[in-house]
N, C-alpha and C. Protein backbone atom coordinates (compact mmCIF):
# COMPACT_ATOMS: atom_id res chain seq x y z
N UNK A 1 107.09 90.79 130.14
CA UNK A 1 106.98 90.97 128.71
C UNK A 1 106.61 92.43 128.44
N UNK A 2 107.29 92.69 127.39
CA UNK A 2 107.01 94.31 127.11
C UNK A 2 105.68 94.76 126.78
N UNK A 3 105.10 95.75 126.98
CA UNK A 3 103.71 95.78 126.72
C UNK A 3 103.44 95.69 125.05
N UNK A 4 104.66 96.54 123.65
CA UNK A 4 104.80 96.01 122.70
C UNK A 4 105.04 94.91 122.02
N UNK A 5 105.38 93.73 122.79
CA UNK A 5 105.23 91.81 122.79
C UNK A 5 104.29 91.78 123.06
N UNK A 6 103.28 92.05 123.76
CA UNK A 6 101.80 91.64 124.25
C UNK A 6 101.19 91.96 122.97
N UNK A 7 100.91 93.47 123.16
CA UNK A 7 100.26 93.71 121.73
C UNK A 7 100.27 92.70 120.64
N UNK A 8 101.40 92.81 120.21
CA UNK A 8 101.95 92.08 118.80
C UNK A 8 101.93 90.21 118.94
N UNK A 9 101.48 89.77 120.42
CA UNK A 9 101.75 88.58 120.26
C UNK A 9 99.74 87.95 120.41
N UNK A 10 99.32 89.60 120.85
CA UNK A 10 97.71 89.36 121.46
C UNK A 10 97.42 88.99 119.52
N UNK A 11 97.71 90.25 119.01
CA UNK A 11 97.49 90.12 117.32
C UNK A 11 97.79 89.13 116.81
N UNK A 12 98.88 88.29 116.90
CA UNK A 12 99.12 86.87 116.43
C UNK A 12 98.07 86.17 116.60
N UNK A 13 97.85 85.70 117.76
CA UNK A 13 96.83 85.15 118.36
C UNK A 13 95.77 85.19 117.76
N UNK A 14 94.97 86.53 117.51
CA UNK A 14 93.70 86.93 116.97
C UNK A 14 94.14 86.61 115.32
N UNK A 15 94.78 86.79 114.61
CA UNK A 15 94.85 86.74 113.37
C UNK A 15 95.09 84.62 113.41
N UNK A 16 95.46 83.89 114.04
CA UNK A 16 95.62 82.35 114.18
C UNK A 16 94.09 82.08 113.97
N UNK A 17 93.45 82.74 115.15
CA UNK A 17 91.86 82.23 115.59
C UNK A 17 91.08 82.76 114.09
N UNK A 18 91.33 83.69 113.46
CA UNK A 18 90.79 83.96 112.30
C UNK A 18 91.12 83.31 111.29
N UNK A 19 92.05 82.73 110.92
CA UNK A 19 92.27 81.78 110.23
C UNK A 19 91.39 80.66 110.72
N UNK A 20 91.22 79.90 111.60
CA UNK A 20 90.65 78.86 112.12
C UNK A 20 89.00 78.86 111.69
N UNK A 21 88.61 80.42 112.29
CA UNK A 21 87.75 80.75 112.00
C UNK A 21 87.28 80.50 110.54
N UNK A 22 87.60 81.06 109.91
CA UNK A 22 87.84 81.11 108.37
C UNK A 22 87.46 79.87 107.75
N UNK A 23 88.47 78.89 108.28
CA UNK A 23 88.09 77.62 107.52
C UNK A 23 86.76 76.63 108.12
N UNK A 24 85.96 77.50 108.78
CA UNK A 24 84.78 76.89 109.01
C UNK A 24 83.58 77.73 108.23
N UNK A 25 84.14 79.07 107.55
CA UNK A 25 83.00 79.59 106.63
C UNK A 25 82.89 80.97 107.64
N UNK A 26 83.49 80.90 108.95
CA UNK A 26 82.88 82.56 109.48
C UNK A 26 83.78 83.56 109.09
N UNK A 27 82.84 85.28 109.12
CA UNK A 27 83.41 85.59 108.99
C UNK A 27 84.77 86.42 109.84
N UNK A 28 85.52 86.65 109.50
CA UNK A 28 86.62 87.14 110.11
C UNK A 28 87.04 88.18 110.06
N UNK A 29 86.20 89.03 109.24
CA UNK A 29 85.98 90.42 108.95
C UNK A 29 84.64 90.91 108.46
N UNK A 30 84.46 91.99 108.82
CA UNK A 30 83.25 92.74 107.78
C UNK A 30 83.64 93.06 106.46
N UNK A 31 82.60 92.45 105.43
CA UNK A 31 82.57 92.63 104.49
C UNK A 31 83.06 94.32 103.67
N UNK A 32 83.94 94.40 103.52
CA UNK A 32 84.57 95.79 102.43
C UNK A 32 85.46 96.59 103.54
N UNK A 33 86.09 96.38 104.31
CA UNK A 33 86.84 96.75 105.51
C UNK A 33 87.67 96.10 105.44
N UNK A 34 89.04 96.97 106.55
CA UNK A 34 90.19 96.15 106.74
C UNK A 34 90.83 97.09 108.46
N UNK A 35 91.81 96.41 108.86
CA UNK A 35 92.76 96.79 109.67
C UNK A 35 94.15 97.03 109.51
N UNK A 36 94.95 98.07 109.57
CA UNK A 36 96.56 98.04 109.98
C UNK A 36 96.31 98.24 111.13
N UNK A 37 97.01 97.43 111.62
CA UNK A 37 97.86 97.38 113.43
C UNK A 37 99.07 97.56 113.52
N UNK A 38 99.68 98.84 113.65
CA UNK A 38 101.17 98.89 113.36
C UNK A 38 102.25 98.69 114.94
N UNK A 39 102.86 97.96 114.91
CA UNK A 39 103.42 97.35 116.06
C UNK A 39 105.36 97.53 115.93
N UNK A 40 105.95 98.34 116.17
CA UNK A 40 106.95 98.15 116.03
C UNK A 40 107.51 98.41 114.67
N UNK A 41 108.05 97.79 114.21
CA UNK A 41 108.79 98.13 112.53
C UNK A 41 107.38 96.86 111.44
N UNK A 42 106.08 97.05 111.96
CA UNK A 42 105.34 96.01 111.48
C UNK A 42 104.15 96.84 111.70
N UNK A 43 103.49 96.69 110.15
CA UNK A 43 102.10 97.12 109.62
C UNK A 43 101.47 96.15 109.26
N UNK A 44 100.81 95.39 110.00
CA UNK A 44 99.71 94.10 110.34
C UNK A 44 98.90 94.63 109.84
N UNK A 45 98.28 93.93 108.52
CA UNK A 45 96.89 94.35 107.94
C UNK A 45 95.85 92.81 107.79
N UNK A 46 94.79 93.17 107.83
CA UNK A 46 93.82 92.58 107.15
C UNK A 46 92.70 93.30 106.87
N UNK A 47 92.33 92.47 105.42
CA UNK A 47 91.31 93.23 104.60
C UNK A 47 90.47 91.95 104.01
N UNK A 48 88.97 92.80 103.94
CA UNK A 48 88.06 91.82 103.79
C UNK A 48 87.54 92.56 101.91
N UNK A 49 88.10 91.50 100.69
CA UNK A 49 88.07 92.71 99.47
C UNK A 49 86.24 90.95 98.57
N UNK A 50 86.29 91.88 97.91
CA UNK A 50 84.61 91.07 97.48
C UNK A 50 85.45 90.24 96.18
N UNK A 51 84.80 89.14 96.13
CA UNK A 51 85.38 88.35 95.06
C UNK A 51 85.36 88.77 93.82
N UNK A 52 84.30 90.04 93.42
CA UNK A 52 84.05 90.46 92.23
C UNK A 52 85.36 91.13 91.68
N UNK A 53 86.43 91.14 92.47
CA UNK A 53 87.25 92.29 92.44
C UNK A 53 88.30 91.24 91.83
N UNK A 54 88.18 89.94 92.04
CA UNK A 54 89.51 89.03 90.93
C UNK A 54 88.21 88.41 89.82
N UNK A 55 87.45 88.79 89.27
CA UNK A 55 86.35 88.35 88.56
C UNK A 55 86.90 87.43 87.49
N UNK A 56 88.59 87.77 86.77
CA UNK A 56 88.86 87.11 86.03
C UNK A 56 89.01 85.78 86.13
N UNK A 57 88.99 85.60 87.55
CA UNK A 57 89.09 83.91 88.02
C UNK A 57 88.21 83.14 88.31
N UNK A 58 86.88 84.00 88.02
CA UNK A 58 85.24 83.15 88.46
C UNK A 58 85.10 82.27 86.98
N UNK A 59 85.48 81.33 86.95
CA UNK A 59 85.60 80.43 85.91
C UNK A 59 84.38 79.94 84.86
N UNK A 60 83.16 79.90 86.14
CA UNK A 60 81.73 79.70 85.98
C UNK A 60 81.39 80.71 85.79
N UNK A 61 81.53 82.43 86.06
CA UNK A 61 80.84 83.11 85.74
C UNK A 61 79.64 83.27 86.88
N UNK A 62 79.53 82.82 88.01
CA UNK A 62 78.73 83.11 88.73
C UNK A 62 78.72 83.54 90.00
N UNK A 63 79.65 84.65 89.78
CA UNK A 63 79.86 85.93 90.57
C UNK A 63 80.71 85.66 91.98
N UNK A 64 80.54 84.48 92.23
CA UNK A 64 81.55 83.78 93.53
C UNK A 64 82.48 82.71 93.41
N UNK A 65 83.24 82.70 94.11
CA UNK A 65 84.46 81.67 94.30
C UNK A 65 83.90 80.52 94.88
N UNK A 66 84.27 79.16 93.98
CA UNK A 66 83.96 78.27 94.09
C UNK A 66 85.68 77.73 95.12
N UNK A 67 85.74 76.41 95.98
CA UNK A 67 86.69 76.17 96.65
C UNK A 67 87.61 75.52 95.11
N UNK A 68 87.01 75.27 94.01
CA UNK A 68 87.99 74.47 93.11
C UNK A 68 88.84 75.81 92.14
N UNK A 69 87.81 76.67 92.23
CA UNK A 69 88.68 78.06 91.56
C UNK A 69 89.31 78.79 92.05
N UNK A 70 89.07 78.70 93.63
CA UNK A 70 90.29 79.04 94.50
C UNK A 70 91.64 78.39 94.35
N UNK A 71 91.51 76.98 94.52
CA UNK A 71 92.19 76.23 94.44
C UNK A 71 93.20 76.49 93.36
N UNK A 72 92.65 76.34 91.67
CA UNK A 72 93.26 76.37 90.62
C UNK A 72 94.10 77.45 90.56
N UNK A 73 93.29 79.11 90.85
CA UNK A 73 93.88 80.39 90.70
C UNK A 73 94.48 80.69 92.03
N UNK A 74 94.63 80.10 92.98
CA UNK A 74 95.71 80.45 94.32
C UNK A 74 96.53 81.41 93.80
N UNK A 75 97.62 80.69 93.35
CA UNK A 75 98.81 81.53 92.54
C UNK A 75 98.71 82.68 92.40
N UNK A 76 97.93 83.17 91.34
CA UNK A 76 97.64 84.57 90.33
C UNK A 76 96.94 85.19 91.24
N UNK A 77 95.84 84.92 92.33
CA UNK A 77 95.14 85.60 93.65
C UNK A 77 96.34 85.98 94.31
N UNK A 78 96.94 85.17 94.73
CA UNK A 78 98.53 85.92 95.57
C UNK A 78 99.71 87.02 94.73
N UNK A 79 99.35 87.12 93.56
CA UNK A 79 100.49 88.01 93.06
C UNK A 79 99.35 89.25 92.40
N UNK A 80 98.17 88.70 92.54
CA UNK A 80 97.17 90.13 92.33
C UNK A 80 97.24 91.36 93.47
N UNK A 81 97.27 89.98 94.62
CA UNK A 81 97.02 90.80 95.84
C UNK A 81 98.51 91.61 96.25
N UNK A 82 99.78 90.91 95.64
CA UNK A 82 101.54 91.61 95.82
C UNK A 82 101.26 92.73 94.83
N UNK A 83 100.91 92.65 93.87
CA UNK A 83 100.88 94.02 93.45
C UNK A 83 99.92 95.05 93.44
N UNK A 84 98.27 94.49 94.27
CA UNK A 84 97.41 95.73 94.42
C UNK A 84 97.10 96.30 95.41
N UNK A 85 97.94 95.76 96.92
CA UNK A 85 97.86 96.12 97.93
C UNK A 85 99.69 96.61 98.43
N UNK A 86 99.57 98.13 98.57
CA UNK A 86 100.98 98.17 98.80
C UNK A 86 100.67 99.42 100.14
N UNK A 87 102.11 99.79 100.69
CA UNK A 87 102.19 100.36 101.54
C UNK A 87 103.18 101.56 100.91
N UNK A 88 103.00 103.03 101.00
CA UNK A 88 103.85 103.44 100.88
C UNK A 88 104.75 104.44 102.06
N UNK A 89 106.39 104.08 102.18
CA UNK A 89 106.72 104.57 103.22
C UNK A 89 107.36 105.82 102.55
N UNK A 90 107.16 107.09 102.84
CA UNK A 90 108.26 107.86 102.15
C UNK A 90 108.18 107.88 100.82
N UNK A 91 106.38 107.63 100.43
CA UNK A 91 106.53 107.44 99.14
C UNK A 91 107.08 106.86 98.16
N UNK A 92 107.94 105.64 99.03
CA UNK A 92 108.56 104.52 98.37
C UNK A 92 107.25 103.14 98.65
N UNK A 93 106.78 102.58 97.38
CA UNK A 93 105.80 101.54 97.79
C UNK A 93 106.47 100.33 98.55
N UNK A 94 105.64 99.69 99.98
CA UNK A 94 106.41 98.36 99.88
C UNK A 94 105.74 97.14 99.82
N UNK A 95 105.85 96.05 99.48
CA UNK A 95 104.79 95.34 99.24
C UNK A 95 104.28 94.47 100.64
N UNK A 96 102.95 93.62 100.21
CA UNK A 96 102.58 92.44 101.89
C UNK A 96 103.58 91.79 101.55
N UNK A 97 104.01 91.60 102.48
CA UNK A 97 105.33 89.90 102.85
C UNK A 97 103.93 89.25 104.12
N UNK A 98 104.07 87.69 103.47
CA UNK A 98 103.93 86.49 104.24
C UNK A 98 101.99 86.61 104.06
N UNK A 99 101.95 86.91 102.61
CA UNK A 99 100.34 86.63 102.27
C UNK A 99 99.43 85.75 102.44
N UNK A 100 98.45 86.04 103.33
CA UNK A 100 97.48 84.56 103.79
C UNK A 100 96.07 85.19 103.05
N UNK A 101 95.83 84.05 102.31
CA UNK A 101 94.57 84.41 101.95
C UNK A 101 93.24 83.33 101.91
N UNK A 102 92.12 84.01 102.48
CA UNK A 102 91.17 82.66 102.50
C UNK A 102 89.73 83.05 102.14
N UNK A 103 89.43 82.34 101.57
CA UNK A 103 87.86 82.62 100.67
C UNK A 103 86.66 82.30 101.78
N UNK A 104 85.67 83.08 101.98
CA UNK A 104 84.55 83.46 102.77
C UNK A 104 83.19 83.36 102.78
N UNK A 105 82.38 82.62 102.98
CA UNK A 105 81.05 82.61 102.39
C UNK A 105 80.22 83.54 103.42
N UNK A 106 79.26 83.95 102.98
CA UNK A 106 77.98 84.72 103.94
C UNK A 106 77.86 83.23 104.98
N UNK A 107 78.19 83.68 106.49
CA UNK A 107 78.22 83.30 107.31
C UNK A 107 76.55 81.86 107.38
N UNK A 108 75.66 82.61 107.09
CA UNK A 108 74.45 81.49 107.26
C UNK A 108 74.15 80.97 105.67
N UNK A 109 75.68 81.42 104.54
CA UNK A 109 75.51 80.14 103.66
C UNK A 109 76.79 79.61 104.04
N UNK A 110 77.05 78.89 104.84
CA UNK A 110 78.58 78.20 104.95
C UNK A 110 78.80 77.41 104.06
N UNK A 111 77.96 76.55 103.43
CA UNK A 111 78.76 75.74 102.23
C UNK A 111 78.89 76.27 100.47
N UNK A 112 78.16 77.37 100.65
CA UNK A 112 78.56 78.04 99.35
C UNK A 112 79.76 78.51 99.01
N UNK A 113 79.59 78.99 97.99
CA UNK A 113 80.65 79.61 97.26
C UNK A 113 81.44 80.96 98.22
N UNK A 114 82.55 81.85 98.40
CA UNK A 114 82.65 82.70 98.56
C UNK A 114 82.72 84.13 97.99
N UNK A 115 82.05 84.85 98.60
CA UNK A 115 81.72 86.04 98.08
C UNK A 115 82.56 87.42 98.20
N UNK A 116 83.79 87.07 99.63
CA UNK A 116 84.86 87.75 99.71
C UNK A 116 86.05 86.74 99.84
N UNK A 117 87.25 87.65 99.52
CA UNK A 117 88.37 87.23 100.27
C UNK A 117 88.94 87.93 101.10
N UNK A 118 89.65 87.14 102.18
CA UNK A 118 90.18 87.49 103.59
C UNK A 118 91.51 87.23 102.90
N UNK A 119 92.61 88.53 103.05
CA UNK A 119 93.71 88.97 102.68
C UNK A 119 94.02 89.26 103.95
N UNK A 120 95.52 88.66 104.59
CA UNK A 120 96.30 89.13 105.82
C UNK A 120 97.80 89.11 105.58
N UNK A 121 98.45 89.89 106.52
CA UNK A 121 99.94 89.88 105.94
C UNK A 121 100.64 90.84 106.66
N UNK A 122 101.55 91.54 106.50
CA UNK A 122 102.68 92.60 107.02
C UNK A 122 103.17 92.84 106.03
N UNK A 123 103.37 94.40 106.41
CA UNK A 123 104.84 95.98 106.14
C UNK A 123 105.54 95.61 106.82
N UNK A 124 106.50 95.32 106.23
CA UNK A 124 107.89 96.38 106.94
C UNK A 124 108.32 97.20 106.85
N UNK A 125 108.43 97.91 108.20
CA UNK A 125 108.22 99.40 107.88
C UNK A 125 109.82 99.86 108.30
N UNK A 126 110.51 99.97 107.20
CA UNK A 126 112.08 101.18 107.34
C UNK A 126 112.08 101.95 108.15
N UNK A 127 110.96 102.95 108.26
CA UNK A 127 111.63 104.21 109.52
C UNK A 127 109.85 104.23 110.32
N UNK A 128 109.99 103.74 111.33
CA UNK A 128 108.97 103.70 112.17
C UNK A 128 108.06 104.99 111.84
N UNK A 129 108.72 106.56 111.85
CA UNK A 129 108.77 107.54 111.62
C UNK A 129 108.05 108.08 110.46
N UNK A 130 108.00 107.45 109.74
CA UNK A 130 107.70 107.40 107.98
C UNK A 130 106.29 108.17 107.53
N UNK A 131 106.07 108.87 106.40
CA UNK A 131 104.43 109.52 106.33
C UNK A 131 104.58 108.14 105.68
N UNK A 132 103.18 107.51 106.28
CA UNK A 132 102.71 106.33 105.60
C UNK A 132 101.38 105.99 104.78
N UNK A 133 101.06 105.75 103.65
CA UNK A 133 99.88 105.67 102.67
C UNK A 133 99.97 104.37 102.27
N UNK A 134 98.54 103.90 102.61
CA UNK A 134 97.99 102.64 102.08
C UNK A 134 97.38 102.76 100.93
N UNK A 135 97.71 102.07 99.85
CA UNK A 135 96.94 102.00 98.40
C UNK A 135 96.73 100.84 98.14
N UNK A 136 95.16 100.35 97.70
CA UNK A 136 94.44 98.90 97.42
C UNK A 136 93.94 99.63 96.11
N UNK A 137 93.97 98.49 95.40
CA UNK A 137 93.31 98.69 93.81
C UNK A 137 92.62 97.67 93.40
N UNK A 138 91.74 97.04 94.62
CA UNK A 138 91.16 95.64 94.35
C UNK A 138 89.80 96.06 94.76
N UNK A 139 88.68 96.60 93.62
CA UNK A 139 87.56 96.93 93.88
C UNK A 139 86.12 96.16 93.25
N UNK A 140 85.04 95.86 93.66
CA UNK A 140 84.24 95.19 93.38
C UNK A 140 83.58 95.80 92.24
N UNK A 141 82.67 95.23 91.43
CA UNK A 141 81.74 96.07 90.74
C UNK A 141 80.29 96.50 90.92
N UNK A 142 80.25 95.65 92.51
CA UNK A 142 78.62 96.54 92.71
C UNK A 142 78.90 97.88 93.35
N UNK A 143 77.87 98.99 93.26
CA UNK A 143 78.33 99.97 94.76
C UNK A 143 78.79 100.18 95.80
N UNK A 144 78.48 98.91 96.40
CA UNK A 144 78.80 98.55 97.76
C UNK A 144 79.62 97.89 98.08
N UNK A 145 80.31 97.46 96.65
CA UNK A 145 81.77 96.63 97.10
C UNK A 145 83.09 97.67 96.03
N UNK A 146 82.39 98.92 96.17
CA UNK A 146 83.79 99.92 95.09
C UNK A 146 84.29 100.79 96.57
N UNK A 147 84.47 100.37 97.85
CA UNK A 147 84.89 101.05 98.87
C UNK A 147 85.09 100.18 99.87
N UNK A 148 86.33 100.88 100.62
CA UNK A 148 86.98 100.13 101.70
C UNK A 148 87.03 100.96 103.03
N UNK A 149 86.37 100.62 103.94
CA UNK A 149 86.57 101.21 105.46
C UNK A 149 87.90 100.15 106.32
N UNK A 150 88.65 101.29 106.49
CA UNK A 150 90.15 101.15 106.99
C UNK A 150 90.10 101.46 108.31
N UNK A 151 90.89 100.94 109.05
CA UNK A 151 90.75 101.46 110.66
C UNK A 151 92.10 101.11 110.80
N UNK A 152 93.17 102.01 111.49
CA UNK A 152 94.45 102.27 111.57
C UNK A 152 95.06 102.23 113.32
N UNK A 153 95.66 101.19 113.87
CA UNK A 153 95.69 101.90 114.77
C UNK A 153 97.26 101.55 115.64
N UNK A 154 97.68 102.34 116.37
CA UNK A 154 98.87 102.15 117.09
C UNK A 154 99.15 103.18 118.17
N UNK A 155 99.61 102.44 118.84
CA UNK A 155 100.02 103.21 120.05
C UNK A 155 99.22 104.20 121.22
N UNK A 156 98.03 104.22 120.76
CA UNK A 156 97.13 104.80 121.47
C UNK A 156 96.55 106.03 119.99
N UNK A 157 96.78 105.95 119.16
CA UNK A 157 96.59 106.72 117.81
C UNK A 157 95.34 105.71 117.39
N UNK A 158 94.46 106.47 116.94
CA UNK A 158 93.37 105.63 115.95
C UNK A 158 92.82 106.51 114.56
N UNK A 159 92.82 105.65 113.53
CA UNK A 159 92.39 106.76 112.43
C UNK A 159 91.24 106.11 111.38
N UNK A 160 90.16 106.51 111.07
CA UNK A 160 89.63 105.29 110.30
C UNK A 160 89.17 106.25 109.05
N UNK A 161 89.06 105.82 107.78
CA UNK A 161 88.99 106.12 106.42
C UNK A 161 88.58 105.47 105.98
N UNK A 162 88.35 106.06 104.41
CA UNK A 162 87.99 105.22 103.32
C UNK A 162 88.81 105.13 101.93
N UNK A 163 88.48 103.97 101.78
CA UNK A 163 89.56 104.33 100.02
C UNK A 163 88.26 103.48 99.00
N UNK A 164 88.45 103.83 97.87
CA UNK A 164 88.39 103.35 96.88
C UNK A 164 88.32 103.89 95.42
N UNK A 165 88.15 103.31 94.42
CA UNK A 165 88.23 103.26 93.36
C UNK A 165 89.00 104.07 93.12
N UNK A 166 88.28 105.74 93.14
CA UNK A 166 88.58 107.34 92.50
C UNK A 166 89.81 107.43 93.48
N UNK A 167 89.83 107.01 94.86
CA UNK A 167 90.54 107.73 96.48
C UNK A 167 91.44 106.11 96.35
N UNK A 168 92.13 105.45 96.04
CA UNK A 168 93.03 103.93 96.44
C UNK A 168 94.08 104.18 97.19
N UNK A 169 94.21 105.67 97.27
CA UNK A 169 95.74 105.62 98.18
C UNK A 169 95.66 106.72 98.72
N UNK A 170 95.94 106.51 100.33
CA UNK A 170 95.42 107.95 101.74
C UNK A 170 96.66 107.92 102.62
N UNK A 171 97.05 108.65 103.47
CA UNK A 171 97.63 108.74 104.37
C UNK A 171 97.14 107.99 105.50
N UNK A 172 97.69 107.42 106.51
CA UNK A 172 97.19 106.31 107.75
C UNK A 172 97.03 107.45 108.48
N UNK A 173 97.94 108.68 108.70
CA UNK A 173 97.80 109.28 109.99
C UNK A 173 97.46 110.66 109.32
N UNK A 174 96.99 111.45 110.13
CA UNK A 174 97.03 112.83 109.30
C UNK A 174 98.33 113.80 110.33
N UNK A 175 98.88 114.37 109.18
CA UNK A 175 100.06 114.51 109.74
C UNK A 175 100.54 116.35 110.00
């Protein structure tokens, strides 16, 4: 197997177990962080964004995602997240294809409400080659949830940043 199938099939793997993970309440990311893993013509992301950041869907008003307001607003959470998380290749934006998303509680409250969401998915990326910029526009309203630590990595390349609010869209590599 090619050492680029390993990679990309080790990442499957780890992104399965995080899901699994997930639906027992752990977390599967650090809170206000994310990953691209770019593998081939594929920009594997996940991002850990604070629930305050779809606020319009806290129904109750009490600052976290309940599993029934997840439930109700699924939908409108998945087309928030198609249009506020994009990739741009060439300065052409492209959007996540194959959006998984799963709501998160603070690990030692597992039956509460969640306080982030776990967003996963893929780029496809046109020219392997490409100057590539990640832009998220899904920001919390405390301090500590208006920023995102990014960690980029491929091929033996690693790059880690920040985006938010003022900064939503950076270059992955510096070029």
């Amino acid at each position: 197997m090619k050492r680029g199938t390993r990679k990309l099939m080790s990442f499957l793997l780890l992104l399965c177990f995080g899901l699994l993970a997930s639906r027992v309440s752990a977390h599967l990311m650090v809170a206000q962080s994310g990953t691209v893993y770019i593998v081939g013509d594929s920009a594997f992301t996940v991002l850990s964004l604070p629930v305050s950041a779809f606020d319009q869907f806290d129904t109750d008003g009490d600052g976290k995602m309940s599993l029934a307001e997840y439930s109700e607003h699924r939908l409108l959470l998945h087309s928030q997240v198609y249009n506020q998380v994009k990739l741009y290749v060439d300065d052409r934006p492209q959007s996540l294809q194959g959006i998984m998303l799963s709501p998160v509680s603070e690990y030692h409250h597992a039956a509460k409400s969640a306080t982030q969401i776990i967003v996963m998915g893929r780029f496809i990326l046109e020219k392997v080659t490409a100057q590539l910029q990640l832009f998220v526009g899904l920001y919390g309203h405390s301090a500590s949830s208006q920023h995102l630590k990014i960690t980029v990595s491929r091929e033996g390349e690693k790059n880690t940043f920040e985006l938010s609010e003022s900064h939503s869209k950076r270059s992955l590599f510096n070029l």
